[in-house]
C-alpha atoms as a PDB file:
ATOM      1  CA  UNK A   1     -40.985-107.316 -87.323  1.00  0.00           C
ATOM      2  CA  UNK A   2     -40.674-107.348 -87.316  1.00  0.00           C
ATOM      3  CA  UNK A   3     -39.183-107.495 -86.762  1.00  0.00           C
ATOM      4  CA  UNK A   4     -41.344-106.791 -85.678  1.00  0.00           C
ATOM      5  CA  UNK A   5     -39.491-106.242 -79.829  1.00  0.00           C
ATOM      6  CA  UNK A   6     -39.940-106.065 -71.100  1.00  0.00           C
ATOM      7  CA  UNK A   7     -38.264-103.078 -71.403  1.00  0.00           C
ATOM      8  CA  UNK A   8     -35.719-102.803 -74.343  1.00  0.00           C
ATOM      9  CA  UNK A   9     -32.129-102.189 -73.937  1.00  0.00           C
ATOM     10  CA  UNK A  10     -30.271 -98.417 -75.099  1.00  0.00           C
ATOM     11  CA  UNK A  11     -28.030 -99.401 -77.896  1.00  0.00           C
ATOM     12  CA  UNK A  12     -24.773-100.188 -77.325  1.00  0.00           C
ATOM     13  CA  UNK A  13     -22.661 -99.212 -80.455  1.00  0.00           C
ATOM     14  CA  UNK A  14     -22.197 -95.584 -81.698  1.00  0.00           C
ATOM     15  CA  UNK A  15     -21.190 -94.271 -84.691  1.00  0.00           C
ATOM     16  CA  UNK A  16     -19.852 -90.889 -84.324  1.00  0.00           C
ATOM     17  CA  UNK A  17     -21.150 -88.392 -87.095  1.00  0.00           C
ATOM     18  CA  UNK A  18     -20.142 -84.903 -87.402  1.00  0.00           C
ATOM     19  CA  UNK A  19     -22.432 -82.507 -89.153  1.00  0.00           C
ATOM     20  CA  UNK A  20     -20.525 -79.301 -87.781  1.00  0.00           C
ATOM     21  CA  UNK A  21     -20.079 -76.682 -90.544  1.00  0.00           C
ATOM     22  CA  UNK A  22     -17.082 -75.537 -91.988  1.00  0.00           C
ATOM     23  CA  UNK A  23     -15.753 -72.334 -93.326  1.00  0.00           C
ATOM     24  CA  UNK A  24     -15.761 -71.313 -96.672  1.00  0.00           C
ATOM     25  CA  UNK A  25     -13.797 -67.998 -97.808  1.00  0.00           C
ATOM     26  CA  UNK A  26     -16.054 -65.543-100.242  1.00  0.00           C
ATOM     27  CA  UNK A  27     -15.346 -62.752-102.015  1.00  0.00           C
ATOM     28  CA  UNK A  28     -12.718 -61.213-104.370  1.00  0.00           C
ATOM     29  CA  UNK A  29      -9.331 -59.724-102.307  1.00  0.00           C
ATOM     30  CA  UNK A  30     -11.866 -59.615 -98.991  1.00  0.00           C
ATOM     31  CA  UNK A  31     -11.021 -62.233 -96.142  1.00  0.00           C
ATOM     32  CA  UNK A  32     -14.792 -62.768 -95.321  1.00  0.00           C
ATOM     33  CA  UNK A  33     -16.149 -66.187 -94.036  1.00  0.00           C
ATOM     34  CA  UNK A  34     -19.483 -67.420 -93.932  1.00  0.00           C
ATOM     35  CA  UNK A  35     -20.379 -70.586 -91.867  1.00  0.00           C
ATOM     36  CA  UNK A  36     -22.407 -73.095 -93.532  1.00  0.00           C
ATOM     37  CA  UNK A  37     -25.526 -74.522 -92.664  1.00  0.00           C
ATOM     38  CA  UNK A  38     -24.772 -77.793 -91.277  1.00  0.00           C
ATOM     39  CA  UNK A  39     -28.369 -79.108 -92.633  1.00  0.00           C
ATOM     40  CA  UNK A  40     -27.070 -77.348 -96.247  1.00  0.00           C
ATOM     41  CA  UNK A  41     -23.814 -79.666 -95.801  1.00  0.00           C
ATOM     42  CA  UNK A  42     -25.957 -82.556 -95.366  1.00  0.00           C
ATOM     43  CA  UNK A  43     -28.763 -82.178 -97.863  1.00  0.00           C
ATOM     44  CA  UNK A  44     -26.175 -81.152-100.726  1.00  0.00           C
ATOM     45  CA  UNK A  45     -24.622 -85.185 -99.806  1.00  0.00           C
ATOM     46  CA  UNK A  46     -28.146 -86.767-100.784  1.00  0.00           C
ATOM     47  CA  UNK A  47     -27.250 -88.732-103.845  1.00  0.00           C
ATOM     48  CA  UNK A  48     -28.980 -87.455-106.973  1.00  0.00           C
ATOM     49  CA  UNK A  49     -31.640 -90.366-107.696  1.00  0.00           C
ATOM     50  CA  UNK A  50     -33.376 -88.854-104.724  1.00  0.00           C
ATOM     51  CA  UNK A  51     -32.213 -85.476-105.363  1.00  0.00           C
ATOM     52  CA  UNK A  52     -33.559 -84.827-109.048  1.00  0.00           C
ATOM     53  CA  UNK A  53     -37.176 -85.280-107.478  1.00  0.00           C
ATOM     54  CA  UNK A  54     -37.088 -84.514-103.897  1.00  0.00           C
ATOM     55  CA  UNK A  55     -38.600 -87.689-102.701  1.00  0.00           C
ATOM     56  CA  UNK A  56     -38.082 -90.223-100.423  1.00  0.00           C
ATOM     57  CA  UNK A  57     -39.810 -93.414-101.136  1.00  0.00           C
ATOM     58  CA  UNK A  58     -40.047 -95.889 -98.669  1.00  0.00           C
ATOM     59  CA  UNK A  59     -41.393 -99.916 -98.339  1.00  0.00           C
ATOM     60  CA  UNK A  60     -43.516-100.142 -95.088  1.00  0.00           C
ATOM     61  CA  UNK A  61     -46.229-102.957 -94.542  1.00  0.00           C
ATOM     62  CA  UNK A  62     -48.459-100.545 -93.243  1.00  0.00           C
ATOM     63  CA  UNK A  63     -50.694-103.011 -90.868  1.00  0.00           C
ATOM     64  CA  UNK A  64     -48.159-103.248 -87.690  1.00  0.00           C
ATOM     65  CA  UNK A  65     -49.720-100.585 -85.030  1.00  0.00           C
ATOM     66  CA  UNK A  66     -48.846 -98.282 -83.029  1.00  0.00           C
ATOM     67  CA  UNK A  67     -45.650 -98.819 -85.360  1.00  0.00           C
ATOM     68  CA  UNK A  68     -47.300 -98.555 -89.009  1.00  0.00           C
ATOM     69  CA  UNK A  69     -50.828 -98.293 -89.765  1.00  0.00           C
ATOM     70  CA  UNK A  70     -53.571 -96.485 -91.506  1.00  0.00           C
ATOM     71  CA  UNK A  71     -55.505 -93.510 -89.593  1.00  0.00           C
ATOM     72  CA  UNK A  72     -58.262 -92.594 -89.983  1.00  0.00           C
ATOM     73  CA  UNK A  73     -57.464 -90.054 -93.266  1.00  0.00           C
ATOM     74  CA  UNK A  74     -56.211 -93.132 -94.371  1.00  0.00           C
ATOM     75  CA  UNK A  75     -52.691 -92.494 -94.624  1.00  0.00           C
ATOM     76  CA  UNK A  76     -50.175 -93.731 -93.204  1.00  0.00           C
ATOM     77  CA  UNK A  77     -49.523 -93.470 -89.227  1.00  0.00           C
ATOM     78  CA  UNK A  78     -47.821 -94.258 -86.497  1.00  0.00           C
ATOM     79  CA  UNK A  79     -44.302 -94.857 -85.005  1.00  0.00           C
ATOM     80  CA  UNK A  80     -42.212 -94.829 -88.104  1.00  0.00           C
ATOM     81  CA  UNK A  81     -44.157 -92.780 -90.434  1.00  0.00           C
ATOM     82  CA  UNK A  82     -43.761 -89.944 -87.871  1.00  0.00           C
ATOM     83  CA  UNK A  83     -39.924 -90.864 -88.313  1.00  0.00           C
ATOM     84  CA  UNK A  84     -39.943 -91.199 -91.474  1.00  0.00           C
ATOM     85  CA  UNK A  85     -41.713 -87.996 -91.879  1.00  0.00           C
ATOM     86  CA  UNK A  86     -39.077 -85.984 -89.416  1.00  0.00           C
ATOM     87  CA  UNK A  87     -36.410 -87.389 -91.684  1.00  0.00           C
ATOM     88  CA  UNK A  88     -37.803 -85.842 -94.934  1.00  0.00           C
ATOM     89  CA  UNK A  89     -38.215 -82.826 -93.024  1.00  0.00           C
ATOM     90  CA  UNK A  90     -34.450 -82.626 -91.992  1.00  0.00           C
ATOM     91  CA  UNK A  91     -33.261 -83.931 -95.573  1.00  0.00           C
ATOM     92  CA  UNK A  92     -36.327 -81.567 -97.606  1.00  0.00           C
ATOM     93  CA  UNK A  93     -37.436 -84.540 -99.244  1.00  0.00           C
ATOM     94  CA  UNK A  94     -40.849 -85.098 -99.727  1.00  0.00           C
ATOM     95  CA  UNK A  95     -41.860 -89.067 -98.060  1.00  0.00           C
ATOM     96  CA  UNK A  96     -43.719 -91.646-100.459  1.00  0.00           C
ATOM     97  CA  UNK A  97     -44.798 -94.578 -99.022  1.00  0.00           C
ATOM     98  CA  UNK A  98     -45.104 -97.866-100.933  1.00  0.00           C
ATOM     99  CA  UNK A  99     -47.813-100.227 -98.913  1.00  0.00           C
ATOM    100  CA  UNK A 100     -45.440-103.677 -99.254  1.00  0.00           C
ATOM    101  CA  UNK A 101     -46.428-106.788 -97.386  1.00  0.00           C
ATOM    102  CA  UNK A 102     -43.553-107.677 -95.327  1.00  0.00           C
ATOM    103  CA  UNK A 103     -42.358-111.053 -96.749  1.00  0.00           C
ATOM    104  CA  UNK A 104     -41.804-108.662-100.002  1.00  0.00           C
ATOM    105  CA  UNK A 105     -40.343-105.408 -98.265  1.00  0.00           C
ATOM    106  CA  UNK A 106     -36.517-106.031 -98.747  1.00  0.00           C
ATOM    107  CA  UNK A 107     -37.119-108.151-102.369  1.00  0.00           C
ATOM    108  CA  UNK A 108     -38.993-105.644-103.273  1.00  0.00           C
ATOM    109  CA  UNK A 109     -36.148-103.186-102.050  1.00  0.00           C
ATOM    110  CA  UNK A 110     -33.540-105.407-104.230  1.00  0.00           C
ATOM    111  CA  UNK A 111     -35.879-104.983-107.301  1.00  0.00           C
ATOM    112  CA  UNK A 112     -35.744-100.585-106.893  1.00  0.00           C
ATOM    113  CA  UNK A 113     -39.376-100.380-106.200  1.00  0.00           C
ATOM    114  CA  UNK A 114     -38.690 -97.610-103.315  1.00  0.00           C
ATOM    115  CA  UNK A 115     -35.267 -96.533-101.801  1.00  0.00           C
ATOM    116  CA  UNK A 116     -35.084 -97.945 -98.579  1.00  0.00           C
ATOM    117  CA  UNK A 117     -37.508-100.391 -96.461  1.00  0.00           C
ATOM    118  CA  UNK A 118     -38.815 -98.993 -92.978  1.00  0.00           C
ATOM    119  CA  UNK A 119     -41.488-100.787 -91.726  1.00  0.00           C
ATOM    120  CA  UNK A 120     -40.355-102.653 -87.875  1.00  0.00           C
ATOM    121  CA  UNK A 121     -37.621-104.182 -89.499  1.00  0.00           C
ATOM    122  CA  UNK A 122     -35.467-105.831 -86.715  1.00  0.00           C
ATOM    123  CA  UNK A 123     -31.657-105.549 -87.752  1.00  0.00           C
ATOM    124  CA  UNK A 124     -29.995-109.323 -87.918  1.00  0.00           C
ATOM    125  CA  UNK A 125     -27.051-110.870 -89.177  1.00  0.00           C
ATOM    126  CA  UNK A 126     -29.324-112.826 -91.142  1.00  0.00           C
ATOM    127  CA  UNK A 127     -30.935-110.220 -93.183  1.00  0.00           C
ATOM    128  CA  UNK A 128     -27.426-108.334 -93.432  1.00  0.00           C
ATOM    129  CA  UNK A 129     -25.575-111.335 -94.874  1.00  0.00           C
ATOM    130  CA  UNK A 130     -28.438-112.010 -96.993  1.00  0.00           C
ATOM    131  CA  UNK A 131     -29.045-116.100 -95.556  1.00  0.00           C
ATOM    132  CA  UNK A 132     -31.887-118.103 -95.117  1.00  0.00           C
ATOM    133  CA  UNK A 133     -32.440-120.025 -91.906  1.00  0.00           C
ATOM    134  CA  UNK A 134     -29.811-122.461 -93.311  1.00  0.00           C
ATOM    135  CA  UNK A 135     -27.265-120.373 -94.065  1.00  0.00           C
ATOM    136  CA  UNK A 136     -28.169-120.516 -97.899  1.00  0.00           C
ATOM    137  CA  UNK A 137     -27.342-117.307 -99.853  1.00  0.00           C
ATOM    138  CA  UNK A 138     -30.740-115.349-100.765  1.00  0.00           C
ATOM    139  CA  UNK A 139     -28.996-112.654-102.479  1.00  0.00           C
ATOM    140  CA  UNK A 140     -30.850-109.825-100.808  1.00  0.00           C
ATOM    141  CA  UNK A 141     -28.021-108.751 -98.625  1.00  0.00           C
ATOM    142  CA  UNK A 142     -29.059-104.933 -96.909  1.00  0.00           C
ATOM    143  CA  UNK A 143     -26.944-102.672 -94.493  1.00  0.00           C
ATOM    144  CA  UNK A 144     -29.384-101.209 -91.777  1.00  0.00           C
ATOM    145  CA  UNK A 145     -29.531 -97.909 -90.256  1.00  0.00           C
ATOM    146  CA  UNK A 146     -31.094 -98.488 -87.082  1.00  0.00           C
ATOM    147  CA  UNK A 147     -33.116 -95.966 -84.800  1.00  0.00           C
ATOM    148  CA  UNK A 148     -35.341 -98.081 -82.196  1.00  0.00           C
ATOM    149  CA  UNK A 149     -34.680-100.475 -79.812  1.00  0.00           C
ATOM    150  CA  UNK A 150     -37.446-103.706 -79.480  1.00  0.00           C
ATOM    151  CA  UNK A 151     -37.573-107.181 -77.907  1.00  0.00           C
ATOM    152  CA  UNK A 152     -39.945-109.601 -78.766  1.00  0.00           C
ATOM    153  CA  UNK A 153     -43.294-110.478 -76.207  1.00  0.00           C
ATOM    154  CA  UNK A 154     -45.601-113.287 -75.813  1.00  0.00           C
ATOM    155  CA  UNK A 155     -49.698-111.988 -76.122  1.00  0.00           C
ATOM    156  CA  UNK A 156     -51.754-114.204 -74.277  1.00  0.00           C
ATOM    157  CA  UNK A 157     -55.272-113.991 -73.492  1.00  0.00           C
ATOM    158  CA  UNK A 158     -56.618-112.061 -71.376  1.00  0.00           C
ATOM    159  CA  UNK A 159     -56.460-113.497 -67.584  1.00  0.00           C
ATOM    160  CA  UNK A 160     -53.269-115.812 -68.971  1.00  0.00           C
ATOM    161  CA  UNK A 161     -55.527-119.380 -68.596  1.00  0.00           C
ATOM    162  CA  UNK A 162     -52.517-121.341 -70.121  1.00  0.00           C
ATOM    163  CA  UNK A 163     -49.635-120.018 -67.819  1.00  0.00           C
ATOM    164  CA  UNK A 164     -47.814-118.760 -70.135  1.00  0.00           C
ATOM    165  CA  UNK A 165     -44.275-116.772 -69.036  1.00  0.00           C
ATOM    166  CA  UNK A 166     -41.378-117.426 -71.344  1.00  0.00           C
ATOM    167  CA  UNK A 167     -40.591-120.084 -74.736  1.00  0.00           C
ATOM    168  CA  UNK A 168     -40.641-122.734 -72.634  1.00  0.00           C
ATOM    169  CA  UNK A 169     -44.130-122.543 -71.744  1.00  0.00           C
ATOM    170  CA  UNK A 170     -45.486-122.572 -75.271  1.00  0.00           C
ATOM    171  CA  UNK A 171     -44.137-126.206 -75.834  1.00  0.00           C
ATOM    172  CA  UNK A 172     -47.717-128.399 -76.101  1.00  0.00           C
ATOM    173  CA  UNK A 173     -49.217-125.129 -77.660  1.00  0.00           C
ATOM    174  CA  UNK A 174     -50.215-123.806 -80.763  1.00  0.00           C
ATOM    175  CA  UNK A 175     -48.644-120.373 -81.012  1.00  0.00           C
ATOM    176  CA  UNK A 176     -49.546-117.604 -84.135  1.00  0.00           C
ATOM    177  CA  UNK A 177     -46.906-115.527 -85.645  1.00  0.00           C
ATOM    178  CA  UNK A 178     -46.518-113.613 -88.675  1.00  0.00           C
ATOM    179  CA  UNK A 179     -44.284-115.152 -91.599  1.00  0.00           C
ATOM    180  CA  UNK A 180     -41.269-113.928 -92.165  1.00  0.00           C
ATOM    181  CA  UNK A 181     -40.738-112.546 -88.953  1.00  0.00           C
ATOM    182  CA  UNK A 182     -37.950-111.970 -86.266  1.00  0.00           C
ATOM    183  CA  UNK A 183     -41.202-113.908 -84.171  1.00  0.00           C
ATOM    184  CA  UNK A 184     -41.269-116.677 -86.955  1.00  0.00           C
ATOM    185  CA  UNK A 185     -37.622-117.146 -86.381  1.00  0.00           C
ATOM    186  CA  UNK A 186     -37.971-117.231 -82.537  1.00  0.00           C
ATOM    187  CA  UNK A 187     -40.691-119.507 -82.996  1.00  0.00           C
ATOM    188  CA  UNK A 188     -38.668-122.152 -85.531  1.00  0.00           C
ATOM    189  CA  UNK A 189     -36.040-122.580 -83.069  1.00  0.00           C
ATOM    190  CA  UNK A 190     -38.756-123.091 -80.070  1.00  0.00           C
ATOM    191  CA  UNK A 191     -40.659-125.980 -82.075  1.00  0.00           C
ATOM    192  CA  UNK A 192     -36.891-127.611 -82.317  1.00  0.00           C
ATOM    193  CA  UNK A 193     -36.791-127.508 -78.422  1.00  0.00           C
ATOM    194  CA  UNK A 194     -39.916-128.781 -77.628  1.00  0.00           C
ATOM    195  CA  UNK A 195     -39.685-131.735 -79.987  1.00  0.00           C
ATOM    196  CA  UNK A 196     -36.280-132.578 -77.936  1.00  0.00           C
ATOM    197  CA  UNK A 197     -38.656-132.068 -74.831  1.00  0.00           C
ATOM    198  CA  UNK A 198     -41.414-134.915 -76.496  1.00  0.00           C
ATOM    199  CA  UNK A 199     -44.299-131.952 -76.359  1.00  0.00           C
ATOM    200  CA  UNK A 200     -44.118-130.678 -80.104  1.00  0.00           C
ATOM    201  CA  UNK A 201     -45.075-127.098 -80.783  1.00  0.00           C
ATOM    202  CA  UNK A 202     -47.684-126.189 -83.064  1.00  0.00           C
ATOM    203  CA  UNK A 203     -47.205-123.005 -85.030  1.00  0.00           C
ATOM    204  CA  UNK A 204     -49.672-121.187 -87.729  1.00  0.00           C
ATOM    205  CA  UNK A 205     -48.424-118.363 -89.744  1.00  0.00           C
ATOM    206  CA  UNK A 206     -50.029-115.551 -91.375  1.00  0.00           C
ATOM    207  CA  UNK A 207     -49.296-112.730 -93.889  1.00  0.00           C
ATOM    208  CA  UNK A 208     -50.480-110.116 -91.183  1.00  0.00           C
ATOM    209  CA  UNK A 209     -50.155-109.318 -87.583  1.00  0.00           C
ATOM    210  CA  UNK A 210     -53.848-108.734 -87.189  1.00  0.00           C
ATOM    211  CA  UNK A 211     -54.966-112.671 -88.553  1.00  0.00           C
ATOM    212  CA  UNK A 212     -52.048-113.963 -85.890  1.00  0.00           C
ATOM    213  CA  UNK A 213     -53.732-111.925 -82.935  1.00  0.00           C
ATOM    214  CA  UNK A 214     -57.515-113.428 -84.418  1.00  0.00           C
ATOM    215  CA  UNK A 215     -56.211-116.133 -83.981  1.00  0.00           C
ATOM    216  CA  UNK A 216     -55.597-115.532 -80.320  1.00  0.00           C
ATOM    217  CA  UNK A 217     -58.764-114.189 -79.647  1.00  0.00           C
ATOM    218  CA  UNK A 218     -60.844-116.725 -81.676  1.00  0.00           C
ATOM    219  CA  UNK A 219     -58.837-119.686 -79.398  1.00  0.00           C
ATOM    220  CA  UNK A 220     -57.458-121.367 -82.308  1.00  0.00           C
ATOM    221  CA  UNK A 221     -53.788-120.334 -80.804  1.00  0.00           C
ATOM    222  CA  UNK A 222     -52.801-120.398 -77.016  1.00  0.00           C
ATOM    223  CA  UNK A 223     -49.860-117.091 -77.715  1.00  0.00           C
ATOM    224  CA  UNK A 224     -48.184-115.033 -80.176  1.00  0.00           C
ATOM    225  CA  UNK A 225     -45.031-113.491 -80.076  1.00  0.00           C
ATOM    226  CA  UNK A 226     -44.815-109.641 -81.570  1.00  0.00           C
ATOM    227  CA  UNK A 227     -42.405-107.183 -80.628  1.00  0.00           C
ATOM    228  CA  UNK A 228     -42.871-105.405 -77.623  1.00  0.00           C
ATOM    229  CA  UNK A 229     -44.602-101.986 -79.034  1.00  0.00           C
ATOM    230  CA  UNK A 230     -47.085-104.612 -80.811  1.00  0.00           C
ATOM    231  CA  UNK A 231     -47.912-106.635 -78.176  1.00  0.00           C
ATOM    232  CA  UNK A 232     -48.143-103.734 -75.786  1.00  0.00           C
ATOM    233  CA  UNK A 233     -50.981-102.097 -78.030  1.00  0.00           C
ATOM    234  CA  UNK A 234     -52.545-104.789 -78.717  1.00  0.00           C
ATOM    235  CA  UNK A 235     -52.931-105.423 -75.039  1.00  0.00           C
ATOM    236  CA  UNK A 236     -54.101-101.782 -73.924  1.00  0.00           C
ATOM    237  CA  UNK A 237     -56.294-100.843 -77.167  1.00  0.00           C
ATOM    238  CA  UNK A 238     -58.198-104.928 -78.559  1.00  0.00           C
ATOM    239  CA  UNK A 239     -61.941-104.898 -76.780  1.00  0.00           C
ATOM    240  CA  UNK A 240     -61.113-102.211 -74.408  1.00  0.00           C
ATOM    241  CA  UNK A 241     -57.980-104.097 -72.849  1.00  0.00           C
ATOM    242  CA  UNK A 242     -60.119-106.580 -72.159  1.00  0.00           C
ATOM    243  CA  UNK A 243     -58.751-109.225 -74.928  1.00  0.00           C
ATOM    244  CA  UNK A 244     -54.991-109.953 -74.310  1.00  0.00           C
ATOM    245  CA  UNK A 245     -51.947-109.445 -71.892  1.00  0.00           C
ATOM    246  CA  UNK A 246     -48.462-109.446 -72.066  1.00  0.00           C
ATOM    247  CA  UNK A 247     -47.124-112.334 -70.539  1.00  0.00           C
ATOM    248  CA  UNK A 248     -43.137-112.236 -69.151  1.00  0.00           C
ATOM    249  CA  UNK A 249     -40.218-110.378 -70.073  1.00  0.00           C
ATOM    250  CA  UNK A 250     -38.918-109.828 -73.266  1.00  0.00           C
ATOM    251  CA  UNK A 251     -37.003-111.759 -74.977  1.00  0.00           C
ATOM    252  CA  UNK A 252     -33.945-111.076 -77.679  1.00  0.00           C
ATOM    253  CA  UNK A 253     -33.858-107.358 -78.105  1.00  0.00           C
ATOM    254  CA  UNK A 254     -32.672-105.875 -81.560  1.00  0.00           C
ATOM    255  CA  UNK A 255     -32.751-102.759 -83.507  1.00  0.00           C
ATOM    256  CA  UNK A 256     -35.182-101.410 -85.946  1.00  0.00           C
ATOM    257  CA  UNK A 257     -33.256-100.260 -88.574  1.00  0.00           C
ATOM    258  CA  UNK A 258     -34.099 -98.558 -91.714  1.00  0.00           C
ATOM    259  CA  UNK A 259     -32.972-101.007 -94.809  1.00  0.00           C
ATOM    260  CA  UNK A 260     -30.881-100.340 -97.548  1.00  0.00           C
ATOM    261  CA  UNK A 261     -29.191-101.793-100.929  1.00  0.00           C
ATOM    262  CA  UNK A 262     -25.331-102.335-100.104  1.00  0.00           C
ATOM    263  CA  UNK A 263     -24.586-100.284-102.576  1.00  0.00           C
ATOM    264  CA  UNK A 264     -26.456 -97.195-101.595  1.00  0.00           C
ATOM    265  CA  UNK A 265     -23.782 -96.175 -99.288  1.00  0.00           C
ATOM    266  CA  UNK A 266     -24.617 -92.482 -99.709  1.00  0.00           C
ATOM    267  CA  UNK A 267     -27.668 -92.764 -98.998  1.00  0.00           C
ATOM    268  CA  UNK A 268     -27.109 -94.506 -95.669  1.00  0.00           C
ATOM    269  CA  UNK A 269     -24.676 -91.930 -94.451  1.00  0.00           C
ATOM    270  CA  UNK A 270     -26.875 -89.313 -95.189  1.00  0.00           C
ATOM    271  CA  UNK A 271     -30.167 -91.232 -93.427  1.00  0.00           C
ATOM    272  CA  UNK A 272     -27.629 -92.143 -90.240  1.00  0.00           C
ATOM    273  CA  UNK A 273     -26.658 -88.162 -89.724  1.00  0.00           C
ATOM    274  CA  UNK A 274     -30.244 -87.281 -90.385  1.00  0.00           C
ATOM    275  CA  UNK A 275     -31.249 -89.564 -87.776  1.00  0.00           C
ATOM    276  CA  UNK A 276     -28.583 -88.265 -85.588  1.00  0.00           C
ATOM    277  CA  UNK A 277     -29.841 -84.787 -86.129  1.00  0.00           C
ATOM    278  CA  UNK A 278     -33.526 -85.889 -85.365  1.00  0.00           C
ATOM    279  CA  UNK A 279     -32.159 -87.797 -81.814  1.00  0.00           C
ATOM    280  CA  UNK A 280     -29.831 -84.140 -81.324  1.00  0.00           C
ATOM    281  CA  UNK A 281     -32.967 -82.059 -81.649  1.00  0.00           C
ATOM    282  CA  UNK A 282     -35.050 -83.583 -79.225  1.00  0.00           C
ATOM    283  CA  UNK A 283     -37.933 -84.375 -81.339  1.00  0.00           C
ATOM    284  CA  UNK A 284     -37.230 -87.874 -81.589  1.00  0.00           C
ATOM    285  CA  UNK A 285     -38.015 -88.171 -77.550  1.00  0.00           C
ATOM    286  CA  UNK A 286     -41.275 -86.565 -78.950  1.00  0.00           C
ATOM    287  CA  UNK A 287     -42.297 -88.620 -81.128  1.00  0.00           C
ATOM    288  CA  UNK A 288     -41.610 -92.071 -79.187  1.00  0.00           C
ATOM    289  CA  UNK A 289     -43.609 -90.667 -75.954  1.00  0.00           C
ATOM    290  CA  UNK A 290     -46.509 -90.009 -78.118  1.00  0.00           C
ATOM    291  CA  UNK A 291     -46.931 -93.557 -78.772  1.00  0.00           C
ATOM    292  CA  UNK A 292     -45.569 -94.748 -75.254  1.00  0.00           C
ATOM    293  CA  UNK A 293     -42.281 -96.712 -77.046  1.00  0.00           C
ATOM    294  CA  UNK A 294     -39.681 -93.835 -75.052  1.00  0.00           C
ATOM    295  CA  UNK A 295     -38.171 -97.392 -73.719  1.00  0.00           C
ATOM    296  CA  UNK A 296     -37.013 -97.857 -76.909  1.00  0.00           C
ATOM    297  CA  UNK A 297     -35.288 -94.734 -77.689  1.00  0.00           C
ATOM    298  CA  UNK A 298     -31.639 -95.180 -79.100  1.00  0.00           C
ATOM    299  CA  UNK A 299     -28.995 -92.914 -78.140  1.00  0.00           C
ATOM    300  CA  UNK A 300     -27.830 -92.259 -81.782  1.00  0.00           C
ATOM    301  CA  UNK A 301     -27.811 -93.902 -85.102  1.00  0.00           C
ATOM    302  CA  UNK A 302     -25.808 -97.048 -85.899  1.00  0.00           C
ATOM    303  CA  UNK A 303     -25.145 -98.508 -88.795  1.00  0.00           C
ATOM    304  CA  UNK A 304     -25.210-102.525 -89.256  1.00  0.00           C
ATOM    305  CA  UNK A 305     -25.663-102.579 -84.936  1.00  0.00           C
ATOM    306  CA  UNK A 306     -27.559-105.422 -84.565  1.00  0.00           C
ATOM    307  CA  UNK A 307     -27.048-109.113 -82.901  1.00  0.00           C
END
């Protein structure tokens, strides 16, 4: 997103985690030895605030398919909630979703509405270091666990009338993106090359993926950049695939990561082994082919491993 990112790169950095049991002597005057349960070792290391009442809860802006959205039950669905919900299986911790829009997700996450933010979150120095686009403090500083691999793609309409293939192209557009966004980033630093060029860029943000792509399909915008999962959908499920395309290769490829306070160290450890764990047991690979994102699969969990 987000973040929320053609086909994504493996990541790079690794951060080796160790969930091997060890031996613990029992008995009185016996030499017997019991090995632990490795998922024991790591559930008895979840800190107590989520401890005390087995729960999870978790920010998500749950209007982002195939990564978040509401099915038809009306609950939560998609890419990360099946995560998410693999996780709390591994940990035994029930998963409570807070619906957050995601201008609010990691405020929100400063002011202890939920325990951690998971909703396409793209892992950035930015966000990390807690800046603005300026390099102004914000004060909402997070470490990142990340667990998916995305780069950000251009929707065009369907047939492409513009000739649209890279950042470039959009210069003398009008492009839609969703505020707050790794897109809405892209985007600010696009308008500052096309001015240089003399054909200014036009941008209109939203507060939701779904008004940016209307405005695609109702004309009012030539693009919009979403990451690739996004865009991808968008393209094979709006009007039968009949509404927009992908146009070029991605661009800037980052980690989702899973977002945390700084100070919730514990926590993150525990979240980066349990991802681990989930990548180990093969049901990760599972869960990305059933929404067509295996690209993006990361080879293990890193902690702060973004650009």
């Amino acid at each position: 997103m987000h973040h929320r990112a053609q086909s994504p790169r493996r990541a790079t950095a690794a951060l080796a985690l160790a969930t091997t049991g060890t031996l613990l002597l029992t008995g009185c005057g016996g030499d017997k030895a019991a090995a632990e349960d490795p998922l024991q070792q790591l559930r008895a290391k979840i800190p107590s605030t989520q401890q005390s009442g087995k729960v999870l809860r978790i920010g998500m802006d749950v209007n982002y398919p195939p990564v978040e959205f509401r099915g038809t039950d009306g609950k939560p669905d998609g890419l990360d909630p099946d995560i998410a919900a693999a996780l709390g299986r591994i940990l035994d911790l029930r998963i409570e979703y807070v619906d957050t829009p995601f201008d609010k997700l990691i405020p929100n996450l400063h002011h202890k509405q939920y325990d951690v933010a998971m909703s396409a979150l793209s892992d950035i120095r930015q966000r990390r270091d807690g800046v603005d686009e300026t390099g102004k403090s914000t004060g909402l500083a997070v470490d990142f666990v990340d667990y998916f691999i995305a780069g950000t793609s251009i929707v065009v309409p369907k047939g492409n009338p513009k000739g649209i293939h890279g950042l470039d192209d959009l210069c003398g557009r009008t492009v839609a993106v969703q505020s707050g966004t790794t897109q809405d980033e892209i985007v600010a630093r696009q308008v500052a090359a096309c001015t240089r060029a003399n054909k200014p860029l036009t941008v209109h943000k939203f507060d939701s993926d779904a008004k940016a792509l209307a405005e695609i399909a109702g004309g009012a915008a030539q693009a919009g950049l979403n990451d690739f999962p996004v865009a991808a959908h968008a393209a094979k499920n709006t009007d039968g695939g009949n509404r927009f395309e992908v146009a070029g290769a991605q661009s800037r490829s980052n980690p989702y990561g899973i977002a945390l306070r700084k100070e919730d160290t514990e926590l993150r450890d525990v979240l980066a082994k349990a991802v681990d764990q989930l990548i180990r047991s093969g049901e990760y690979d599972k869960i990305l082919a059933k929404w067509n994102v295996s690209a993006g699969a990361a080879q293990n969990a890193v902690v702060n491993g973004g650009i």
